[in-house]
N, C-alpha and C. Protein backbone atom coordinates (compact mmCIF):
# COMPACT_ATOMS: atom_id res chain seq x y z
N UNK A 1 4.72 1.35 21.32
CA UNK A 1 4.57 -0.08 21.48
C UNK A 1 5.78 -0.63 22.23
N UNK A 2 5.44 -1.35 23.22
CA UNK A 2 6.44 -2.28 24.32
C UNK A 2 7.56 -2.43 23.14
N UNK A 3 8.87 -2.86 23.43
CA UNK A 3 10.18 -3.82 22.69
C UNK A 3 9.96 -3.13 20.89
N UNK A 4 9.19 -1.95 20.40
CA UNK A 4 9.75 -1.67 19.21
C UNK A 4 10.55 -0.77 19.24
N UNK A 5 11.11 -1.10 17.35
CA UNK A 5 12.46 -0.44 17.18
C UNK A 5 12.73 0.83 16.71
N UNK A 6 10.96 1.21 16.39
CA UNK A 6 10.77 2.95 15.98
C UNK A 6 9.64 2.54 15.53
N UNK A 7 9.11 3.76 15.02
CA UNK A 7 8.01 3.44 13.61
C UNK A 7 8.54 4.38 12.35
N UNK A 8 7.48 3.74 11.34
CA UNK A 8 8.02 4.04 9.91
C UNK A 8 7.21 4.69 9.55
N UNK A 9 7.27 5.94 9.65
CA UNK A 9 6.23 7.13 8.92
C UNK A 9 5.87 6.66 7.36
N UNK A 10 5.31 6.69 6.61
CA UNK A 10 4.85 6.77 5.49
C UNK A 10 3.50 7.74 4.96
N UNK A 11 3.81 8.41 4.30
CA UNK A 11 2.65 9.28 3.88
C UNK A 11 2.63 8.98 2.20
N UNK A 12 1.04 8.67 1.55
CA UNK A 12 0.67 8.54 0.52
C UNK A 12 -0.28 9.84 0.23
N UNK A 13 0.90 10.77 -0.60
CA UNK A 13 0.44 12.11 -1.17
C UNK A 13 -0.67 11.93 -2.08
N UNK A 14 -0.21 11.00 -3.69
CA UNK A 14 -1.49 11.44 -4.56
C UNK A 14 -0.99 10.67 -5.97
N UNK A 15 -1.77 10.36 -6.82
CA UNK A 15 -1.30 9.74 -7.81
C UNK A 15 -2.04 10.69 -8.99
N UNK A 16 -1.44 10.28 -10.26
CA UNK A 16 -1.96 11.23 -11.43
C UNK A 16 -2.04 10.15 -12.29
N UNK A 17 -2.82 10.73 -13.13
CA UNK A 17 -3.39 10.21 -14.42
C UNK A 17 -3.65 8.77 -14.72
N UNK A 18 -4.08 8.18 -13.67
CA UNK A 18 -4.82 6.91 -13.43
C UNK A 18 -5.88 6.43 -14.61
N UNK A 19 -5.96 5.00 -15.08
CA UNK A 19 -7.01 4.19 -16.31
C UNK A 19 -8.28 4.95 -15.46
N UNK A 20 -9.27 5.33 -16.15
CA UNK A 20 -10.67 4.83 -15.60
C UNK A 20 -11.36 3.79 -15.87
N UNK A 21 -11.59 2.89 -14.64
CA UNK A 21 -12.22 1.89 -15.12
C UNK A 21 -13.74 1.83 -14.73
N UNK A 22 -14.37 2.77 -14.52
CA UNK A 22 -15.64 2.99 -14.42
C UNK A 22 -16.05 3.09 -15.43
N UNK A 23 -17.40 2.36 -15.91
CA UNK A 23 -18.34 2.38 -17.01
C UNK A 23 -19.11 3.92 -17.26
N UNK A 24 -19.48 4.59 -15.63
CA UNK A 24 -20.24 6.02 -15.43
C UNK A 24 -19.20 6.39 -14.65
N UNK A 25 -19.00 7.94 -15.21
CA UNK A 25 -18.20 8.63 -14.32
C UNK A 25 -16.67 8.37 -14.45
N UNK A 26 -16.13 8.41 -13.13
CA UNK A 26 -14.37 8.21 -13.18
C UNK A 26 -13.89 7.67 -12.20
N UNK A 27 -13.06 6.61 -11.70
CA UNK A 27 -12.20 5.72 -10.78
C UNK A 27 -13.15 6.37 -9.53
N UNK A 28 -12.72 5.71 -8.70
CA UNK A 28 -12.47 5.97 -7.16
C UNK A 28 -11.51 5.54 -6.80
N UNK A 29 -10.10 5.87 -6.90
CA UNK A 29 -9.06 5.43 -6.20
C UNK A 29 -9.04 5.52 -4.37
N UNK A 30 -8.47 4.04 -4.05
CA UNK A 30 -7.84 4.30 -3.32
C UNK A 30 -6.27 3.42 -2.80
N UNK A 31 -5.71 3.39 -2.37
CA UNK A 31 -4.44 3.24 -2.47
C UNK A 31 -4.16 2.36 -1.21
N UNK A 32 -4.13 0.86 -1.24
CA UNK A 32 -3.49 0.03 -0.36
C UNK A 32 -2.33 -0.46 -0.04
N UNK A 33 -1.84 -0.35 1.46
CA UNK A 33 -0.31 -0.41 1.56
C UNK A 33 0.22 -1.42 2.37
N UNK A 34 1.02 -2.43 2.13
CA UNK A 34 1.60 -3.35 2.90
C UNK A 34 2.99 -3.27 3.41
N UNK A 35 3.39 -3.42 4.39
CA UNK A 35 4.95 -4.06 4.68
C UNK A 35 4.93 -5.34 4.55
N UNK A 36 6.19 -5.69 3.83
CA UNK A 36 6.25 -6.84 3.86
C UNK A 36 7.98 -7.59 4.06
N UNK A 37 8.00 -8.79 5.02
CA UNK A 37 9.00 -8.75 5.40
C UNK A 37 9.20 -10.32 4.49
N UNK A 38 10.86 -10.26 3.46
CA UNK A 38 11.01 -11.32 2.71
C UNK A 38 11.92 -12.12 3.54
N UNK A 39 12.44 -13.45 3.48
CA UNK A 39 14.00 -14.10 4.40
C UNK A 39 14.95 -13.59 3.44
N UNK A 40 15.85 -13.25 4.27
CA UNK A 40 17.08 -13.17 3.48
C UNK A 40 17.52 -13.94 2.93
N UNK A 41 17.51 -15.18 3.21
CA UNK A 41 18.35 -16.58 1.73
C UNK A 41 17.20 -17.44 1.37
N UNK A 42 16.11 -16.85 1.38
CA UNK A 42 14.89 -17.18 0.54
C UNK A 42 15.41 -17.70 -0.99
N UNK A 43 14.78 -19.19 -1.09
CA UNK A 43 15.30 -19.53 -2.43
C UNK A 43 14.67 -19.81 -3.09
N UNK A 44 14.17 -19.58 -4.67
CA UNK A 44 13.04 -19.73 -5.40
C UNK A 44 11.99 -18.33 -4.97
N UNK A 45 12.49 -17.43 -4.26
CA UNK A 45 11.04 -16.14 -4.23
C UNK A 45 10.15 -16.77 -3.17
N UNK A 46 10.63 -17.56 -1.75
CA UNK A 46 9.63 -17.81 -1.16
C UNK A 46 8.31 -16.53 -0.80
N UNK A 47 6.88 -16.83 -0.44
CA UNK A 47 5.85 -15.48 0.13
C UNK A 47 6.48 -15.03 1.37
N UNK A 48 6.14 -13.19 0.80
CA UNK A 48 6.75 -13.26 1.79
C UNK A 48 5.86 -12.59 3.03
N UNK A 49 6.20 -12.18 4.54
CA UNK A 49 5.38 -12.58 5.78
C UNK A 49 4.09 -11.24 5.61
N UNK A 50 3.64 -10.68 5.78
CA UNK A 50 2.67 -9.22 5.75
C UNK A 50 2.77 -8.81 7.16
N UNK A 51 3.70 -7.51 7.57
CA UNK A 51 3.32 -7.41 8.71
C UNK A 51 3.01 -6.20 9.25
N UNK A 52 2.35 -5.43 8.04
CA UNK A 52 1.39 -4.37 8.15
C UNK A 52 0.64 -4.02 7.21
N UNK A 53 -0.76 -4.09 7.22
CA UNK A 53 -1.86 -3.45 6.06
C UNK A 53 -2.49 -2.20 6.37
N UNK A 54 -2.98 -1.19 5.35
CA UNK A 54 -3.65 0.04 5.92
C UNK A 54 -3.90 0.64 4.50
N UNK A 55 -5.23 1.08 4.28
CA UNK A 55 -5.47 1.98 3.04
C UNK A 55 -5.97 3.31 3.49
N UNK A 56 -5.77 4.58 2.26
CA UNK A 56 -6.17 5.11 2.42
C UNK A 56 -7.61 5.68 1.67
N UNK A 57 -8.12 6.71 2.49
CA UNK A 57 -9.66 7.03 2.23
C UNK A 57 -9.70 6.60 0.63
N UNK A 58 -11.21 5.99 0.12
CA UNK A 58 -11.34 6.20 -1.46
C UNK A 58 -11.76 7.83 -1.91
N UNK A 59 -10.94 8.29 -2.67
CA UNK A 59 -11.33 9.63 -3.53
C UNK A 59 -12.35 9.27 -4.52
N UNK A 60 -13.67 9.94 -4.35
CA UNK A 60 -14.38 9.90 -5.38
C UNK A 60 -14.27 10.54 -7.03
N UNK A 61 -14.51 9.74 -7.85
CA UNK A 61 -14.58 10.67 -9.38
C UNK A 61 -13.43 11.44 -9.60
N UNK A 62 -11.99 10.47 -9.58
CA UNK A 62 -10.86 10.81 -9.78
C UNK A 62 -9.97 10.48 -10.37
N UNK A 63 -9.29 10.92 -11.21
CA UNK A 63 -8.28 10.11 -12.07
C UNK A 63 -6.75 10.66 -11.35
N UNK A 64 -6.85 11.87 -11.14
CA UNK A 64 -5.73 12.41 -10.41
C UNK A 64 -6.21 12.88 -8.98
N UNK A 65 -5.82 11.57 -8.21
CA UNK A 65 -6.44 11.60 -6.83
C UNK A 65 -5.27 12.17 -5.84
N UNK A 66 -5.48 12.95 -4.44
CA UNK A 66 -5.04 13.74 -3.17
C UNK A 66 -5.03 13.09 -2.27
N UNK A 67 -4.25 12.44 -1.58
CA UNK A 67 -5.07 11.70 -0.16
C UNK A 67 -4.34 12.43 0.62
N UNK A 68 -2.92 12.48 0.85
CA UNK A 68 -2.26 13.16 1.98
C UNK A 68 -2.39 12.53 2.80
N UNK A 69 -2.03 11.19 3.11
CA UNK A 69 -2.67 10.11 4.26
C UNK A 69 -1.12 9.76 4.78
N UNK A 70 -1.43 9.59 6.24
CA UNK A 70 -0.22 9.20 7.03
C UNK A 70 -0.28 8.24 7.93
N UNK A 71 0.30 6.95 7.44
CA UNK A 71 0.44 6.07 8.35
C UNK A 71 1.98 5.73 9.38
N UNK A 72 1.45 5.71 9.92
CA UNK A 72 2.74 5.19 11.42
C UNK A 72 2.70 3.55 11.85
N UNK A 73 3.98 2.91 11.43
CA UNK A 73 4.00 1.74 11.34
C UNK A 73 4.92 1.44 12.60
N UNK A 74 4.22 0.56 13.28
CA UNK A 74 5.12 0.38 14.61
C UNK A 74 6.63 -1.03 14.06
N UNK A 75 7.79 -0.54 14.15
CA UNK A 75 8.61 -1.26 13.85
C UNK A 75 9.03 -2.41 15.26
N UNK A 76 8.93 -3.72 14.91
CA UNK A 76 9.64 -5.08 15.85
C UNK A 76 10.49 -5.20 15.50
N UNK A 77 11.66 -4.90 16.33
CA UNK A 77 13.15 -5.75 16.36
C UNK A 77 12.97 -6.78 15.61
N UNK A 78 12.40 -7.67 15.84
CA UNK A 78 12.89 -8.99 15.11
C UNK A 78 12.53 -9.00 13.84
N UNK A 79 11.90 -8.18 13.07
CA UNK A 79 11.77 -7.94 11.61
C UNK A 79 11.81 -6.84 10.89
N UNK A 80 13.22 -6.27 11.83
CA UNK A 80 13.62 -5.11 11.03
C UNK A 80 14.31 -5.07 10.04
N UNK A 81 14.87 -6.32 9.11
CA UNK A 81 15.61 -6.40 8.13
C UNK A 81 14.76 -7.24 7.00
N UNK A 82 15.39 -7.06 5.55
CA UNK A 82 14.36 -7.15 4.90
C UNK A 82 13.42 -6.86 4.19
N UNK A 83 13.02 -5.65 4.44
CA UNK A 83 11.79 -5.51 4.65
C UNK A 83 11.56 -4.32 3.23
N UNK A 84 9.84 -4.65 2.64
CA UNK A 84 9.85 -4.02 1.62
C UNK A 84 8.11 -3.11 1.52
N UNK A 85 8.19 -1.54 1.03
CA UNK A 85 6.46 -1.91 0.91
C UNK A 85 5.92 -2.09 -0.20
N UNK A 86 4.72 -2.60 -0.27
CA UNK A 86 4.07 -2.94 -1.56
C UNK A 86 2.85 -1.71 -1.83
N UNK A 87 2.82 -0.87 -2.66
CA UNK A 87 1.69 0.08 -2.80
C UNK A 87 0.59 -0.53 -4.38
N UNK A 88 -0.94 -0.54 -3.66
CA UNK A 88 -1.38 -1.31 -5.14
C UNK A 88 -2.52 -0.19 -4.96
N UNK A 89 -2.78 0.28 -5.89
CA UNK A 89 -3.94 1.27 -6.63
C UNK A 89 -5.14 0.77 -6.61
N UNK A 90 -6.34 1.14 -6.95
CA UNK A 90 -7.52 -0.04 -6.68
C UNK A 90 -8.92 1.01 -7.27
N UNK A 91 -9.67 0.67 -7.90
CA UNK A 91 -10.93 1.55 -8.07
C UNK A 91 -12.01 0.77 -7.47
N UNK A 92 -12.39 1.43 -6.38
CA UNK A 92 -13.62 1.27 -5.41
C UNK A 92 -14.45 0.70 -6.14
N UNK A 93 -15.72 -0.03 -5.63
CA UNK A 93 -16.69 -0.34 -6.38
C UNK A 93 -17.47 -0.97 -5.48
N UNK A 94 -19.03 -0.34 -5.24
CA UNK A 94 -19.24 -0.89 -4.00
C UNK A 94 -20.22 -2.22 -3.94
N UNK A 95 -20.51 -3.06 -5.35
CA UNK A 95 -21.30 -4.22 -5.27
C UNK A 95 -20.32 -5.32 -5.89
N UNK A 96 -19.09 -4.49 -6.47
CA UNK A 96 -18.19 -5.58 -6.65
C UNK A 96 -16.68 -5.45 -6.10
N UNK A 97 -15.78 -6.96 -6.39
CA UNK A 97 -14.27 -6.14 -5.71
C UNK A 97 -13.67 -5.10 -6.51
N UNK A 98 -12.96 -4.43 -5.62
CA UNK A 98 -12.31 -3.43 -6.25
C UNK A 98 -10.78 -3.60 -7.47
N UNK A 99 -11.57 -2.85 -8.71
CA UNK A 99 -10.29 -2.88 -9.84
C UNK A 99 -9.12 -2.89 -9.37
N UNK A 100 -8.34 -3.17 -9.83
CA UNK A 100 -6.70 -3.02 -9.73
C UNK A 100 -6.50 -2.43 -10.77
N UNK A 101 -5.60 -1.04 -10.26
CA UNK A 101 -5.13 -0.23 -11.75
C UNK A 101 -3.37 -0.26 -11.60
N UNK A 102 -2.92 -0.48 -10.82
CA UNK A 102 -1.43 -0.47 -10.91
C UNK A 102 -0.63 -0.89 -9.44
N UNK A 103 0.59 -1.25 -9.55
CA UNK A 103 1.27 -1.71 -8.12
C UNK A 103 2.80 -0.58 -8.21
N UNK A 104 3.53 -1.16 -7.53
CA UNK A 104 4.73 -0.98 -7.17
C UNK A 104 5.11 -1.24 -5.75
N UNK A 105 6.54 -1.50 -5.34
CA UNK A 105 7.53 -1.73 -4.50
C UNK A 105 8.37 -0.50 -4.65
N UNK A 106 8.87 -0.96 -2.90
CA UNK A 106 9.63 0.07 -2.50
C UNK A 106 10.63 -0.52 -1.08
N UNK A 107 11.87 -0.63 -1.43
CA UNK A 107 12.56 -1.37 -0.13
C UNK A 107 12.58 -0.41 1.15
N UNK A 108 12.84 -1.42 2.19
CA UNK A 108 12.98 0.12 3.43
C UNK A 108 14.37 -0.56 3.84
N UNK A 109 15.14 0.51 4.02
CA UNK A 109 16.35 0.64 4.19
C UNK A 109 16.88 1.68 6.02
């Protein structure tokens, strides 16, 4: 990409021993990932900007799901500081939205 400052490899290997929240059967995880860039003298926890989304494949009938998924995040100079990812867990479901089974953060440095 024109004027970026690298990209940010990230690979989402696999999670274990996940809730099932399926009534039949077991989860379908799949695993959604954001960058997210906060201000530095943000006061009160302002939102902060999203400036990359990407999930990976849903694993069927899994509680201890594999993805091995690799995303390449194109990095902009101007929001290279800051910056944090957000990983949120999710059980597929295809007539309704998808469960939320767990989150976490992770700064990039």
């Amino acid at each position: 990409t024109k004027g970026a400052l690298g990209t940010l490899h990230v690979w989402v290997r696999s999670a274990a021993g996940l809730r099932n929240r399926d009534w039949v059967g077991k989860s379908d995880p799949f695993c959604r990932i954001s960058l997210l860039k906060t201000e530095e003298h943000s006061v009160g926890g302002g939102q902060p900007a999203t400036l990359y989304e990407g999930e990976t494949p849903v694993i069927q009938g899994s509680l201890f799901p594999r993805w091995e998924h690799h995303f390449a995040i194109p990095l902009d100079p101007s929001s290279a500081s800051c910056l944090s990812l957000h990983y949120s867990l999710h059980d597929y479901d295809d007539e309704t939205t998808s469960d939320f089974l767990g989150e976490c953060w992770h700064p990039v440095t």
